[in-house]
Protein backbone atom coordinates (compact mmCIF):
# COMPACT_ATOMS: atom_id res chain seq x y z
CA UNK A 1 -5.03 -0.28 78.45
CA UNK A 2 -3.29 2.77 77.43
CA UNK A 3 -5.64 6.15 77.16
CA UNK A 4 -3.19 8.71 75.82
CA UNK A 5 -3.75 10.26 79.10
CA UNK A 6 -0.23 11.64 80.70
CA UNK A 7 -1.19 11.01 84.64
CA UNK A 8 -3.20 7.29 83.35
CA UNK A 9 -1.09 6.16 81.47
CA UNK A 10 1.83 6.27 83.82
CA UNK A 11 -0.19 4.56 86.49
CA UNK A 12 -1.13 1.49 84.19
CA UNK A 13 2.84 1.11 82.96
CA UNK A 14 3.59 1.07 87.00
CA UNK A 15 1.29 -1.22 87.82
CA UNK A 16 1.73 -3.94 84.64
CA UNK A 17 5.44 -3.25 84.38
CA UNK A 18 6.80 -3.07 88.19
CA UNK A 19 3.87 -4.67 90.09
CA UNK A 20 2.35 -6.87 88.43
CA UNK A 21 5.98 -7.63 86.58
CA UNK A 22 3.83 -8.36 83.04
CA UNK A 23 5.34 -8.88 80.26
CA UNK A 24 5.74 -5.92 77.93
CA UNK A 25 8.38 -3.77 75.70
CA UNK A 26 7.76 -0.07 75.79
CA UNK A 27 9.98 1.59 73.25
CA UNK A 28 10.41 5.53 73.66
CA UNK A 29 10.49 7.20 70.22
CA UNK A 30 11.01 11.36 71.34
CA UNK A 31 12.04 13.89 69.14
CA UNK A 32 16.02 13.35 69.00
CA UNK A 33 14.82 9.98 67.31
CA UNK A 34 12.70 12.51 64.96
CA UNK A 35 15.32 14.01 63.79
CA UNK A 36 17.81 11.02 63.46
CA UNK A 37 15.09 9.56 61.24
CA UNK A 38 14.37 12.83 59.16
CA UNK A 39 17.44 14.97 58.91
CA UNK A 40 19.58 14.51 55.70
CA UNK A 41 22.37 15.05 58.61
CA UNK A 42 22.34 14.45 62.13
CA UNK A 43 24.22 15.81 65.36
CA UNK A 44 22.89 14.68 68.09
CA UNK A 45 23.31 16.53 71.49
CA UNK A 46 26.01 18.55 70.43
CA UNK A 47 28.68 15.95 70.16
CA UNK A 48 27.77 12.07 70.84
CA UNK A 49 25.59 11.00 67.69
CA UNK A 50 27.18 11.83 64.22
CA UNK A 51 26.16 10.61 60.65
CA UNK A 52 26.32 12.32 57.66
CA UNK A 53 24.50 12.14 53.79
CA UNK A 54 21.41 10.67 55.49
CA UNK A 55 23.70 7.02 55.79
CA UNK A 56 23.11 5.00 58.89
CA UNK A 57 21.64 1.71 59.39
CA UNK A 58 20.15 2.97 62.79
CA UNK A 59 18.18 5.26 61.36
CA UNK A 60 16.69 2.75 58.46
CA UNK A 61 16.17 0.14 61.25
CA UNK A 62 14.17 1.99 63.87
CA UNK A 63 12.28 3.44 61.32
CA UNK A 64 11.32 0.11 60.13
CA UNK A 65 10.13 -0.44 63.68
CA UNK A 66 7.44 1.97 63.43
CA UNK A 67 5.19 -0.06 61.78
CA UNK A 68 5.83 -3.04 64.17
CA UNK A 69 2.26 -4.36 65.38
CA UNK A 70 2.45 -6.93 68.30
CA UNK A 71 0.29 -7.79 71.53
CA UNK A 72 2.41 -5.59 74.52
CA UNK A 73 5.08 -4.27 72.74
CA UNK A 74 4.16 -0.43 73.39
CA UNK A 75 5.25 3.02 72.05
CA UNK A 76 6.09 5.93 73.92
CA UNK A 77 6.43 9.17 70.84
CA UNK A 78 6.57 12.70 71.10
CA UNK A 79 4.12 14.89 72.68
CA UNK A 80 2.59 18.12 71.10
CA UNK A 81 5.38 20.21 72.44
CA UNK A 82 7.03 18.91 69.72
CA UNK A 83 4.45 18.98 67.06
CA UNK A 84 6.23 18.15 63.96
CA UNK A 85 7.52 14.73 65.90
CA UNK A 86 4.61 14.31 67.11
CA UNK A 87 2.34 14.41 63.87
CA UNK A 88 4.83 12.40 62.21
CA UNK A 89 4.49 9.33 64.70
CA UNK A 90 1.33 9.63 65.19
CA UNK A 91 0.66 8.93 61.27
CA UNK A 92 4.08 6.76 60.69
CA UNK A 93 3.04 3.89 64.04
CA UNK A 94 0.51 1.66 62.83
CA UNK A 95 0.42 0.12 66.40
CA UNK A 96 -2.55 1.82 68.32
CA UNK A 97 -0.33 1.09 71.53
CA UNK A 98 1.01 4.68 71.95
CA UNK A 99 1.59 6.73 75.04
CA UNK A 100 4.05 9.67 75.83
CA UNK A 101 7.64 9.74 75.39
CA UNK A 102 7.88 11.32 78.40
CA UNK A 103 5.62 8.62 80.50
CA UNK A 104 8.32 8.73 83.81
CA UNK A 105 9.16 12.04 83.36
CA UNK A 106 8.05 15.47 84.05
CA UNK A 107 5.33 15.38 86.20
CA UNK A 108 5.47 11.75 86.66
CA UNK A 109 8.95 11.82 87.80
CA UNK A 110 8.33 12.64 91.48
CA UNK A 111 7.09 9.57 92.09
CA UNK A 112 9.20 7.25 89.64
CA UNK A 113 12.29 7.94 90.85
CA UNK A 114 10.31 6.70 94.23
CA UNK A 115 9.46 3.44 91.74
CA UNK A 116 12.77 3.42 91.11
CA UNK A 117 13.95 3.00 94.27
CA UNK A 118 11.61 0.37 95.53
CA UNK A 119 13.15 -1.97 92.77
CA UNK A 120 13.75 -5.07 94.66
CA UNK A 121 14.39 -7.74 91.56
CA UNK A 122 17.88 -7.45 89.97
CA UNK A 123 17.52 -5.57 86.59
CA UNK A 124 19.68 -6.15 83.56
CA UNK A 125 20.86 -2.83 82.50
CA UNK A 126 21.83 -1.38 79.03
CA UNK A 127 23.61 1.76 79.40
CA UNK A 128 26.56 4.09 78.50
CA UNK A 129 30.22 1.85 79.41
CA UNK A 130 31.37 5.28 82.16
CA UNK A 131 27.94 4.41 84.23
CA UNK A 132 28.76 0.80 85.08
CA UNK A 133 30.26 1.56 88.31
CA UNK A 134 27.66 3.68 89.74
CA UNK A 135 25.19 3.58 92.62
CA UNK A 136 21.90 2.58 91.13
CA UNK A 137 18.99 2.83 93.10
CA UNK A 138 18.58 -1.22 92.04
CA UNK A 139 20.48 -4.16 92.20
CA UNK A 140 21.96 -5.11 89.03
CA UNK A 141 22.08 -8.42 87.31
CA UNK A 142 24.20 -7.61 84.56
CA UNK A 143 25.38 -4.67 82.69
CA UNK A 144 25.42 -4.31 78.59
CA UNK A 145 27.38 -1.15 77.92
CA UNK A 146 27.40 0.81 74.42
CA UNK A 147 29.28 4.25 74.16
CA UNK A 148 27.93 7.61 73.57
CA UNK A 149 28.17 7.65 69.84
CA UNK A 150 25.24 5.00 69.18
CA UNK A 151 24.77 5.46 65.25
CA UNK A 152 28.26 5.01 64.30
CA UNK A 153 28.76 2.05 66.75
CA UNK A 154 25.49 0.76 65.40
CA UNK A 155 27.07 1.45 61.64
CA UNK A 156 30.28 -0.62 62.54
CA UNK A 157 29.08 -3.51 65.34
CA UNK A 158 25.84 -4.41 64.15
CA UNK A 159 26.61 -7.92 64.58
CA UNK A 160 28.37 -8.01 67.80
CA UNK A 161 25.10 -5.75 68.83
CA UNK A 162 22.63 -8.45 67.72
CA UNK A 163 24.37 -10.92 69.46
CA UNK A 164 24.16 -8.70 73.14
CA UNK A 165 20.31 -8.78 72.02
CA UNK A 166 20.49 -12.74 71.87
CA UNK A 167 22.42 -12.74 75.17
CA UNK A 168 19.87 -10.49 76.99
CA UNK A 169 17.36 -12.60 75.76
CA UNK A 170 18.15 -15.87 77.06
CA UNK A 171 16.82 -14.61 80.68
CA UNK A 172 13.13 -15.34 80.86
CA UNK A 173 10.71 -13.26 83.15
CA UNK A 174 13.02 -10.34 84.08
CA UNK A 175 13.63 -7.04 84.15
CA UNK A 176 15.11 -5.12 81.42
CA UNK A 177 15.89 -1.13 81.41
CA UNK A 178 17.32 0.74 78.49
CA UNK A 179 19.16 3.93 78.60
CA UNK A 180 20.78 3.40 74.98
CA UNK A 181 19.39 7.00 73.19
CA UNK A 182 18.25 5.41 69.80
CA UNK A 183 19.90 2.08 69.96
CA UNK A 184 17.30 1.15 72.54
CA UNK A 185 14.54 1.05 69.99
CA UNK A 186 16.19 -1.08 68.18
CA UNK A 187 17.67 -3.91 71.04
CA UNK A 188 14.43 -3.70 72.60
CA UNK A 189 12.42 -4.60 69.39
CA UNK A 190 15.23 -7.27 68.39
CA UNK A 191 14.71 -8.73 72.15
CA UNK A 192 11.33 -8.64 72.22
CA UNK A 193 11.31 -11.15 69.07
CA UNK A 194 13.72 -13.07 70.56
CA UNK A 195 11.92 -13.34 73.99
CA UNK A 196 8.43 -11.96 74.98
CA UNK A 197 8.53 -13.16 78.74
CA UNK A 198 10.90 -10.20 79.76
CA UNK A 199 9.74 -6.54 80.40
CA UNK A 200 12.42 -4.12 77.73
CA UNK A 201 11.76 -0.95 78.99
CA UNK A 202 13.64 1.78 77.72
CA UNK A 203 13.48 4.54 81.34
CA UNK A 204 15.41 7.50 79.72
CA UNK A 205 17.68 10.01 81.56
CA UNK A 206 15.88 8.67 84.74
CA UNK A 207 19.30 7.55 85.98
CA UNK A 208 20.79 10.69 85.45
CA UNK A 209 20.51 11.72 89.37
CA UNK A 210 22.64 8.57 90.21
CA UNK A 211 24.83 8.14 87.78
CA UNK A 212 25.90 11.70 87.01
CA UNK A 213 25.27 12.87 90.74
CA UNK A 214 23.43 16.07 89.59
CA UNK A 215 20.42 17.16 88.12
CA UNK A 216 21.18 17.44 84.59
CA UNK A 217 17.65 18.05 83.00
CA UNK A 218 15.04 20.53 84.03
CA UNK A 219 12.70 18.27 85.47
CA UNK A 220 14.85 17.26 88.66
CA UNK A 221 14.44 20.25 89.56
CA UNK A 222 11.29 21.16 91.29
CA UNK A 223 11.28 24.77 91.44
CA UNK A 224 11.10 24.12 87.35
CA UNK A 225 8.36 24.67 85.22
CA UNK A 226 9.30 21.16 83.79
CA UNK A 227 9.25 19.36 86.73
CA UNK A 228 5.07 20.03 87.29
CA UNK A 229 4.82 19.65 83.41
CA UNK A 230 1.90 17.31 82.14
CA UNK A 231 2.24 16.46 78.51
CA UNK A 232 -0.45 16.44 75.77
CA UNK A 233 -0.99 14.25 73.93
């Protein structure tokens, strides 16, 4: 059972997730997703998620999610270093299923990447279309890609998105890892319906070390204050 307790929690999502291969959906809402959902306009990351006049379906639909209630499907939000996110989910997620954002990061990082690595199923992987061809520290299955710009694709495929959700669901009792920025709260919650004997587990920038071949956030790093960070919750 989740305790809201950074170093815990992590442990228990190992073990039910990657051991004991339980079924569960564990859908990251950080603050980017924050401020998709409240921002009259949105830009994310500089130059990959644009919509303007507080219009996009995204935003209504993961939103909507919030209030979601089932047995295992599992919310990672914001921690108090970002306060305003942070308050908000805490109040907006009716599900008392919460945990960090941040669960296999940080801190925790050191030894996921080492999870990571010790993969031995093959994992079905939703991800940006530029990473297909890359060395991941897994065997994979099958590859869903989306582009960088999630919102508008959202805004414009939201059928032919539905339908990857359908397709990913027709496995039964595998492994499913997200790297999708906002979209993945919504395929995981549409597969989860769809399917509850899979694990839809959105992992984050985790891949970033193997797919970009650098360390592009602070906590690769572990001369960074980031990388020994443990998160509040």
């Amino acid at each position: 059972m989740l305790q809201q307790n950074f170093s815990e929690d992590y442990k228990y999502l190992i073990q039910r997730i990657f051991i004991n291969k339980t079924p569960t959906a564990f859908s990251r809402y950080n603050e980017w997703e924050y401020s998709l959902i409240a921002w009259h306009t949105f830009n994310g990351a500089g130059w990959f998620w644009k919509t303007h006049q507080n219009k996009s379906k995204l935003k209504t639909e993961i939103n909507n999610i919030l209030k979601y209630q089932d047995e295992w499907f599992m919310f990672g939000i914001a921690s108090r270093q970002h306060l305003r996110a942070n308050i908000f989910y805490k109040h907006a997620i009716k599900s008392k299923d919460k945990t960090f954002a941040t669960i296999f990061v940080n801190n925790n990082y050191k030894t996921f990447k080492l999870v990571l690595e010790w993969i031995k199923e093959k994992v079905i992987l939703v991800a940006n279309k530029i990473w297909e061809w890359q060395n991941y520290p897994f065997k994979v299955k099958k590859f869903y890609w989306i582009p960088f710009d999630v919102v508008s694709y959202y805004e414009e495929n939201k059928e032919h998105i539905i339908k990857m959700c359908e397709d990913i669901a027709k496995n039964n009792n595998k492994l499913v890892l997200f790297c999708a920025w906002p979209l993945s709260n919504l395929m995981i919650y549409e597969c989860w319906k769809l399917n509850k004997t899979n694990r839809y587990i959105d992992i984050g920038s985790t891949l970033d070390e193997y797919i970009m071949g650098r360390p592009t956030r602070n906590y690769f790093k572990l001369d960074s204050k980031t990388c020994n960070q443990i998160d509040r919750y």
